[in-house]
Structure formats: structure tokens, C-alpha cells
C-alpha atoms as a PDB file:
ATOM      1  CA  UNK A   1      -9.649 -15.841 -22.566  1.00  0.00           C
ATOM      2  CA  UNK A   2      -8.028 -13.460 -24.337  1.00  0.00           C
ATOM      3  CA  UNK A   3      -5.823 -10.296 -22.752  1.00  0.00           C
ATOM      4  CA  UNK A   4      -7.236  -7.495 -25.131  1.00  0.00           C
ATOM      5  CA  UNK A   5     -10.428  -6.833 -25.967  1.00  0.00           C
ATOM      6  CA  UNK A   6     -10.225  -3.732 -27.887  1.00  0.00           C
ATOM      7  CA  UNK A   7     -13.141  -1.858 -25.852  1.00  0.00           C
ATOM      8  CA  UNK A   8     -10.682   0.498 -24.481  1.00  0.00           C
ATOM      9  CA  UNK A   9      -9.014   1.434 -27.975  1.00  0.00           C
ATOM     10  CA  UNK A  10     -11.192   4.944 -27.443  1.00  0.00           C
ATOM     11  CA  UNK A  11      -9.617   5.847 -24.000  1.00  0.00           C
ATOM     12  CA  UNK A  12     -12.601   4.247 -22.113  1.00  0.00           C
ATOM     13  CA  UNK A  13     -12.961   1.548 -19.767  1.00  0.00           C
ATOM     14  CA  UNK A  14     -15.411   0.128 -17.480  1.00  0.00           C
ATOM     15  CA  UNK A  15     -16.280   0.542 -14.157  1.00  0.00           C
ATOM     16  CA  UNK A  16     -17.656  -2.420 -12.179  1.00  0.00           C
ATOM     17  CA  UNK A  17     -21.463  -2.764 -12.717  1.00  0.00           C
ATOM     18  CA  UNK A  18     -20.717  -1.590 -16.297  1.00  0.00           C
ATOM     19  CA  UNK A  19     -20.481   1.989 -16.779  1.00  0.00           C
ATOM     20  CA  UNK A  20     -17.950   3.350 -19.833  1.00  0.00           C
ATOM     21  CA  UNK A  21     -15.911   5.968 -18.174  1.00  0.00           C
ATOM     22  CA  UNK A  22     -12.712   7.948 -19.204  1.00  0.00           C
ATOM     23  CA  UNK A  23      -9.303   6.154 -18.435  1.00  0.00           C
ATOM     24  CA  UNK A  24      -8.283   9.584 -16.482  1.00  0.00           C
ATOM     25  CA  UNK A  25     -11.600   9.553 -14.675  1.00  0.00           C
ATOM     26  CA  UNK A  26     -10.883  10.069 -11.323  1.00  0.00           C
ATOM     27  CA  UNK A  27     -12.220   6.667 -10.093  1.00  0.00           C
ATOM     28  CA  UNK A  28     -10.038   5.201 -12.374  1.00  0.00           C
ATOM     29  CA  UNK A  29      -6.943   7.197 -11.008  1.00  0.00           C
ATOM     30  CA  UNK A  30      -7.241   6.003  -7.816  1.00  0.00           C
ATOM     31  CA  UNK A  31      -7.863   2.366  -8.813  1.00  0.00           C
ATOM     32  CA  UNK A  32      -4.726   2.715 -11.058  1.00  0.00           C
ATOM     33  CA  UNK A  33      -2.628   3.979  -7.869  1.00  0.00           C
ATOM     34  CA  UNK A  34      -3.913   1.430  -5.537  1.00  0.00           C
ATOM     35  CA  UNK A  35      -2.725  -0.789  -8.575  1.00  0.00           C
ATOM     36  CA  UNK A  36       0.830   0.460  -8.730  1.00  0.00           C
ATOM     37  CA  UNK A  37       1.325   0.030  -4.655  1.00  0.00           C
ATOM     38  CA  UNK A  38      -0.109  -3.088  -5.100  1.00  0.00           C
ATOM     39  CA  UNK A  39       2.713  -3.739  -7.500  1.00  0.00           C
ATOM     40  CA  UNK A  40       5.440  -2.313  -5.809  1.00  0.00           C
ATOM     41  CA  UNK A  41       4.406  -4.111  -2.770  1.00  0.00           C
ATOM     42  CA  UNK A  42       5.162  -7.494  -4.989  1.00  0.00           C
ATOM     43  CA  UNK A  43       8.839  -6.055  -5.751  1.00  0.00           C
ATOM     44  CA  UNK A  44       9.442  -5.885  -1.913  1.00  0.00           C
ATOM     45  CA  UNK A  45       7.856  -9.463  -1.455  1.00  0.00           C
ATOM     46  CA  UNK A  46      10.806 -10.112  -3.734  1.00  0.00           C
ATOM     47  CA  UNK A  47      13.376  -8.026  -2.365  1.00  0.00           C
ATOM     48  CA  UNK A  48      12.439  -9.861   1.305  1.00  0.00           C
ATOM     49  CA  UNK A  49      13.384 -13.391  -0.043  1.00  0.00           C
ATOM     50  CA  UNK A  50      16.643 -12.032  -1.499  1.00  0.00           C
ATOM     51  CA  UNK A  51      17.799 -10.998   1.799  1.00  0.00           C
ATOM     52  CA  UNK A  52      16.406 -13.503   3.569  1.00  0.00           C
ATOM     53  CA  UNK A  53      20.207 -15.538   3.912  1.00  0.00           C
ATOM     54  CA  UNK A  54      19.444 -18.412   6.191  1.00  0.00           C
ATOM     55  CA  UNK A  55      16.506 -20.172   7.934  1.00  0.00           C
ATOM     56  CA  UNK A  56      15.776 -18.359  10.841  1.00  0.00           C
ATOM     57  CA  UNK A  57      13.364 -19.183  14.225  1.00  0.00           C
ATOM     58  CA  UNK A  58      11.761 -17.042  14.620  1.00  0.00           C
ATOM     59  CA  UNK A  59      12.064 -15.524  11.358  1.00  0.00           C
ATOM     60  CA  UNK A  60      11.019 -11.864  11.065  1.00  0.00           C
ATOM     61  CA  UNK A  61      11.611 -10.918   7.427  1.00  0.00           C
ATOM     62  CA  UNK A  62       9.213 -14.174   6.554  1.00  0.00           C
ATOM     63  CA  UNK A  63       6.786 -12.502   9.453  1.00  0.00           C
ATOM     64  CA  UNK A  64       7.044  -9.344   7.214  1.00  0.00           C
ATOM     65  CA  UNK A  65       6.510 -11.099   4.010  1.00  0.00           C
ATOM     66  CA  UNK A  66       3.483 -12.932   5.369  1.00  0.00           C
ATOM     67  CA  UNK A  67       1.738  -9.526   6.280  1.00  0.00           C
ATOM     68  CA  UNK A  68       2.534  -7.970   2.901  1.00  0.00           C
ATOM     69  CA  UNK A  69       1.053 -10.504   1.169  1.00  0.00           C
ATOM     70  CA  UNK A  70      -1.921 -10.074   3.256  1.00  0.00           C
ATOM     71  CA  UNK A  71      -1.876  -6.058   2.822  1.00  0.00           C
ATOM     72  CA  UNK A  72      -1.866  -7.070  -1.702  1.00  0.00           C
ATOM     73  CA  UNK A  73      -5.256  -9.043  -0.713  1.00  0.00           C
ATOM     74  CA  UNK A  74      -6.654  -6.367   0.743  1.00  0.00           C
ATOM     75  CA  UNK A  75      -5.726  -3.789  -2.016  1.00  0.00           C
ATOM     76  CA  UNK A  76      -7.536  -6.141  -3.914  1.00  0.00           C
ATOM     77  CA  UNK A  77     -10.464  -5.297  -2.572  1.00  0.00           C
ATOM     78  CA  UNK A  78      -9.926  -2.004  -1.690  1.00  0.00           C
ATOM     79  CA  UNK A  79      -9.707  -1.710  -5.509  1.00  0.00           C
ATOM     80  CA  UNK A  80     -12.711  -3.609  -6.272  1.00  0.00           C
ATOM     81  CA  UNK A  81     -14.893  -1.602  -3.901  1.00  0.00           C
ATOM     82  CA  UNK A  82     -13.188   2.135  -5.460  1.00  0.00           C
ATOM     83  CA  UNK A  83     -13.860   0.427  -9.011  1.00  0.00           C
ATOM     84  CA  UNK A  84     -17.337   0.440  -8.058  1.00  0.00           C
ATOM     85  CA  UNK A  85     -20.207   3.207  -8.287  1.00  0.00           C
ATOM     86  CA  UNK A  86     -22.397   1.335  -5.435  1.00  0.00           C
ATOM     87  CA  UNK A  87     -20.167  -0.805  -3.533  1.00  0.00           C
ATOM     88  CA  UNK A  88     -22.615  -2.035  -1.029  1.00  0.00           C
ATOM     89  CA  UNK A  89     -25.495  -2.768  -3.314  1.00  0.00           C
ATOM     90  CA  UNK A  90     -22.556  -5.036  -5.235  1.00  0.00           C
ATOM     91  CA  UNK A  91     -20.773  -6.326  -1.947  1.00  0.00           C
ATOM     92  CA  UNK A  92     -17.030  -5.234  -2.963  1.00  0.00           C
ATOM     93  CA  UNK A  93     -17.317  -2.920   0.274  1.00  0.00           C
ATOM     94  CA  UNK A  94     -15.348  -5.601   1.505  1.00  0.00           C
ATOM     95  CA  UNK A  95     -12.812  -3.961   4.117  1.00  0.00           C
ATOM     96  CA  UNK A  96     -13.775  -3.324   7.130  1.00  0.00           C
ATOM     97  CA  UNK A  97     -12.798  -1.887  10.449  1.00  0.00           C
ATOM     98  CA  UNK A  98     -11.139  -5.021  11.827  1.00  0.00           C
ATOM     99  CA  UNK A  99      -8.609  -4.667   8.469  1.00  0.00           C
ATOM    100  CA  UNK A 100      -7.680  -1.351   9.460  1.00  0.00           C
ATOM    101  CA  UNK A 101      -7.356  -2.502  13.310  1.00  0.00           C
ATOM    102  CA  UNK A 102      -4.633  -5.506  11.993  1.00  0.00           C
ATOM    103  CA  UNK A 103      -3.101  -2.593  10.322  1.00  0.00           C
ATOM    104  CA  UNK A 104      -2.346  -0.770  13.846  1.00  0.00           C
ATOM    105  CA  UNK A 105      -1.765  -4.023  15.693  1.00  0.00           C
ATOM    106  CA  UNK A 106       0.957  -4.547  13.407  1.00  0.00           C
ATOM    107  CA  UNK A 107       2.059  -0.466  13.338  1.00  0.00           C
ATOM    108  CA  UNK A 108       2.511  -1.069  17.321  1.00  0.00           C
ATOM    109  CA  UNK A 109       3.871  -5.030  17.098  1.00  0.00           C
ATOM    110  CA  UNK A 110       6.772  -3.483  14.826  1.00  0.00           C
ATOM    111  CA  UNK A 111       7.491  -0.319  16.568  1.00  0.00           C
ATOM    112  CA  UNK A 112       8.291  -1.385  19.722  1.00  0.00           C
ATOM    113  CA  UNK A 113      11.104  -3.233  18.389  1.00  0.00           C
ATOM    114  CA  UNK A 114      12.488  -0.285  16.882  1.00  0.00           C
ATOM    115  CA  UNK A 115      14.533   2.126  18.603  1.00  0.00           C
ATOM    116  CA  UNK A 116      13.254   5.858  19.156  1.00  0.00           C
ATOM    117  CA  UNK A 117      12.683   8.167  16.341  1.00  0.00           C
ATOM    118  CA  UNK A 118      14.932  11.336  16.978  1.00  0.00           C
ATOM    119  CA  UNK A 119      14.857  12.741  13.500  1.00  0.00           C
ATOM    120  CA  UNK A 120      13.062  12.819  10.180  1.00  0.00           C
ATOM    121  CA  UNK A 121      14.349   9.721   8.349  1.00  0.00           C
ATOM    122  CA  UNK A 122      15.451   9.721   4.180  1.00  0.00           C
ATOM    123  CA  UNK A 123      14.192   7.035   2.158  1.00  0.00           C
ATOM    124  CA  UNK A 124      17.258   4.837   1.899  1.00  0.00           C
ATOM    125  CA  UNK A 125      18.916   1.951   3.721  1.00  0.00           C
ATOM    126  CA  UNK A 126      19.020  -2.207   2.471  1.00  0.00           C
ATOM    127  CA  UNK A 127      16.727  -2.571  -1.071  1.00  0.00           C
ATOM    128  CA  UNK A 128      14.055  -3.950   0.909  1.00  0.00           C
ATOM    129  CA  UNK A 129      13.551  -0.755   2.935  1.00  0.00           C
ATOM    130  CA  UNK A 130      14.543   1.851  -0.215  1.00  0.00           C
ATOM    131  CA  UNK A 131      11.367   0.164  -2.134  1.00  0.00           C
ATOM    132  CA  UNK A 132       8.786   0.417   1.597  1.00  0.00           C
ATOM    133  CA  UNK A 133       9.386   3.849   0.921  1.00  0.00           C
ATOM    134  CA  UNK A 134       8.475   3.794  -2.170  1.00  0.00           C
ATOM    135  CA  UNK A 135       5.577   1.956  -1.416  1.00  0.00           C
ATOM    136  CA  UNK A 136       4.879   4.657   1.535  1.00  0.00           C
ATOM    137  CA  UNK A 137       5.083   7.227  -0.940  1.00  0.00           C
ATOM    138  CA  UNK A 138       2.946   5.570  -3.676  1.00  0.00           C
ATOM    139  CA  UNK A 139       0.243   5.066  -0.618  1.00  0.00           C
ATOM    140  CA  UNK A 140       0.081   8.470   0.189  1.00  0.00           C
ATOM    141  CA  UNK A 141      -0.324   9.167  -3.310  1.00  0.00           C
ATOM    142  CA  UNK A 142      -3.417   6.818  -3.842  1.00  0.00           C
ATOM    143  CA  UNK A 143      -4.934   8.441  -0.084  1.00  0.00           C
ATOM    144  CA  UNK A 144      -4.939  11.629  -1.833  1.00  0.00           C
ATOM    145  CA  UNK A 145      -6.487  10.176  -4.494  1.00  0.00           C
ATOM    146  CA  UNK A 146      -9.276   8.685  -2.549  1.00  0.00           C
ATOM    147  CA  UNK A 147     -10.062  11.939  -0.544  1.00  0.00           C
ATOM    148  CA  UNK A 148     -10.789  13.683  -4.022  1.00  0.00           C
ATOM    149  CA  UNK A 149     -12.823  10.740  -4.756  1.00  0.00           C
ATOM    150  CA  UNK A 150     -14.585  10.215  -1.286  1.00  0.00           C
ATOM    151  CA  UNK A 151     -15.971  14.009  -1.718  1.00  0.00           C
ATOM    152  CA  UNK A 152     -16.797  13.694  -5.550  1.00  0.00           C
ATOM    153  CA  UNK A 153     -18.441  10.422  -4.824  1.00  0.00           C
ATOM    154  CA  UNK A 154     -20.103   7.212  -3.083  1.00  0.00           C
ATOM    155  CA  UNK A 155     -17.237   5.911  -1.140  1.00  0.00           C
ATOM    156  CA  UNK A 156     -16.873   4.594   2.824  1.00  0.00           C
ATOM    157  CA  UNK A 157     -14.667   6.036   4.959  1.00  0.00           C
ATOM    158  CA  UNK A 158     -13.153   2.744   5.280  1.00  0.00           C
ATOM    159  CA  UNK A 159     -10.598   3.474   2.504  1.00  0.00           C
ATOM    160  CA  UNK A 160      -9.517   6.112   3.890  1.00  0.00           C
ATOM    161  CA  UNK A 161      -8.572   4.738   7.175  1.00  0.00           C
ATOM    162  CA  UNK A 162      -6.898   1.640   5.535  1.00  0.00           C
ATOM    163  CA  UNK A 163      -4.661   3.873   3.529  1.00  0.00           C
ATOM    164  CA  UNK A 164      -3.783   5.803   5.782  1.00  0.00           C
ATOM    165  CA  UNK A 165      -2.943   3.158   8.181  1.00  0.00           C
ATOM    166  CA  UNK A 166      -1.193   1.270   5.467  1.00  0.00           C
ATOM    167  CA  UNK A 167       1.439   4.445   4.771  1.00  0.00           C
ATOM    168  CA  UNK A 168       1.927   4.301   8.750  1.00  0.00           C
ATOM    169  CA  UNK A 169       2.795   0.444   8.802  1.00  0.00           C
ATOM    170  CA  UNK A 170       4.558   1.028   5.672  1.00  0.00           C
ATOM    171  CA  UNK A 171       6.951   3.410   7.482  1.00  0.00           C
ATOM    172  CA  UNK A 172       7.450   1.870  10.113  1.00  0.00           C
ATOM    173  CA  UNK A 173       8.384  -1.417   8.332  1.00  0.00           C
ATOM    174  CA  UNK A 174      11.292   0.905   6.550  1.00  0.00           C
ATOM    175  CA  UNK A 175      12.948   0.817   9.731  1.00  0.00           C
ATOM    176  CA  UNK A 176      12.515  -2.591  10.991  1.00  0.00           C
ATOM    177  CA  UNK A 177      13.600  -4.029   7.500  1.00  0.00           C
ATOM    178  CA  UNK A 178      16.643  -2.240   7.888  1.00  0.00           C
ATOM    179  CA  UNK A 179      17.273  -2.912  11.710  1.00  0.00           C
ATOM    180  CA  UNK A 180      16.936  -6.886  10.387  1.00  0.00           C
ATOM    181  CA  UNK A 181      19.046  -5.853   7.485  1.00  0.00           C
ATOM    182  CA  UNK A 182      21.754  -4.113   9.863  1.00  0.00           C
ATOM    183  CA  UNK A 183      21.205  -1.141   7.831  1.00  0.00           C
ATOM    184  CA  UNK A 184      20.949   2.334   9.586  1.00  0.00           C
ATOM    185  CA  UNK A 185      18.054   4.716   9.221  1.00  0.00           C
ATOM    186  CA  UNK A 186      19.456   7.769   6.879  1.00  0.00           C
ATOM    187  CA  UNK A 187      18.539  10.821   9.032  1.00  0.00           C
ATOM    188  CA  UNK A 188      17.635  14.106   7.480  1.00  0.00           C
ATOM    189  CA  UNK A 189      20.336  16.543   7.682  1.00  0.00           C
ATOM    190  CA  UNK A 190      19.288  20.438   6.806  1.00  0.00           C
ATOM    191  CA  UNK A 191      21.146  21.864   4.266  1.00  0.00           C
ATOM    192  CA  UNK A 192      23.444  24.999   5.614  1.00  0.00           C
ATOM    193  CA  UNK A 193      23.246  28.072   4.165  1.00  0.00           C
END
């Protein structure tokens, strides 16, 4: 099988079920940014076995890897079913409440072993936790996306809740990367005038 086909020399491309659409087409936007956290959910993956130093039991950074990987799955099909004009009549609506129910379960799991939040946090700390932020940042992003999309078009709520569920466990992994790391959350301090 080849990589390129040529079919999308014109700036067009084609939405599941066939349709030729733009390549800025909203539809496609969203797809693309579900994409890019799906990719910059891979360079954590990575950035987790670097600091992984030893073999530990129990081992939380492998824990953490583990439901990452599971969270690129579902973007998967989260992309599949926004790539797709009728989702249910083509079964890519494929997420359902129970995925966005893991999502909290694992939001609550991580927070309680994290101290108390007393300020608004920085992006920052180990590598790991710098590029969940990004990640955080990237979901948002692709949320946003999906709102414009959800009132311009066929789309479950579903999506939205995942996303927005994801940026929460997304966050909240920031600071229990770190805490593993040793790293400190970098609190925002107000500029003085």
C-alpha cells in the first residue's frame, strides 16, 4: 500500500463514508487536533519510560503509562466517529459513557494522592509533566474545536464529555508525574506592578 495517493494534491480530503471536503473544513480541524494530542500523548509515553529508573512494586509511572495508552485508543475512535458525517448509521460512535466514567475514576484515583491545590499551577516541572501540559492544552484546544463542530453538525455529546474529562485527568496527572518525579508544582506568582 502505498503512503500517497495524490487525491489530496487539490487541498481536499475525505471524510469517512466518502465525502471530498476542504482540508480546513471544520470537521477536519478537529480530527487534525484530536490527531496532534494523540501524538503528543505518544511523546509522554516516551518521556514516562525515560524516567522510569528502576523496577518498582507497585509501579506508578508504568500505572500512568498503561492509562495513556488506553486514553490514544480512545482518541482513535473519538477521531473516527468526528471523521464521520453519520456516526451511528457507520458504528464509529464508539465511546461511550462508561469511557468518560474511567476518565473520572482515574481524575479521583490520582488526586487523592496529591496534596491540596492552593494556587494556580505553571506548566513546568520533570519533562514528563512539562509535555501533560501540553497535552492539557492541546485537549482544550480540540474541545473547542468540537463545540463549534457539535453546533454546526451531527455529533454526540459524548465527545464532549470525554474531552473535557480528558483535559481534567490530564491536569491532574501534571502533578502526580511530578510528585513521582520529586519535582514541585511551579505556582503562579502575579506580576507586581
Amino acid at each position: 500500500m502505498k503512503i500517497y495517493t495524490k487525491t489530496g494534491d487539490g487541498g481536499e480530503t475525505s471524510l469517512y463514508g466518502g465525502e471530498r471536503v476542504a482540508k480546513d473544513h471544520l470537521r477536519i480541524e478537529a480530527c487534525g487536533t484530536v490527531d496532534e494530542l494523540n501524538a503528543q500523548l505518544g511523546v509522554v509515553r516516551a518521556e514516562l519510560v525515560a524516567m522510569k529508573k528502576s523496577p518498582r512494586e507497585p509501579d506508578p509511572l508504568g500505572e500512568i503509562d498503561q492509562l495513556v495508552g488506553r486514553v490514544q485508543n480512545e482518541l482513535f475512535d473519538l477521531g473516527a466517529e468526528i471523521a464521520t458525517p453519520e456516526p451511528a448509521a457507520k458504528r464509529t460512535d464508539l465511546l461511550g459513557p462508561r469511557h468518560t466514567e474511567t476518565l473520572e475514576r482515574a481524575i479521583d484515583r490520582w488526586q487523592e494522592e496529591l496534596p491540596p491545590l492552593k494556587a494556580f499551577i505553571l506548566p513546568g516541572g520533570c519533562p514528563a509533566a512539562a509535555r501533560l501540559h501540553v497535552a492539557r492544552a492541546v485537549c482544550r484546544r480540540a474541545e473547542r474545536l468540537v463545540v463549534t463542530l457539535f453546533r454546526e453538525a451531527e455529533l454526540r455529546s459524548e465527545a464532549l464529555l470525554y474531552l473535557n474529562r480528558l483535559s481534567d485527568l490530564l491536569f491532574v496527572l501534571t502533578r502526580a508525574v511530578n510528585q513521582i518525579g520529586g519535582e514541585e508544582d511551579v505556582p503562579w506568582q502575579k506580576v507586581a506592578k
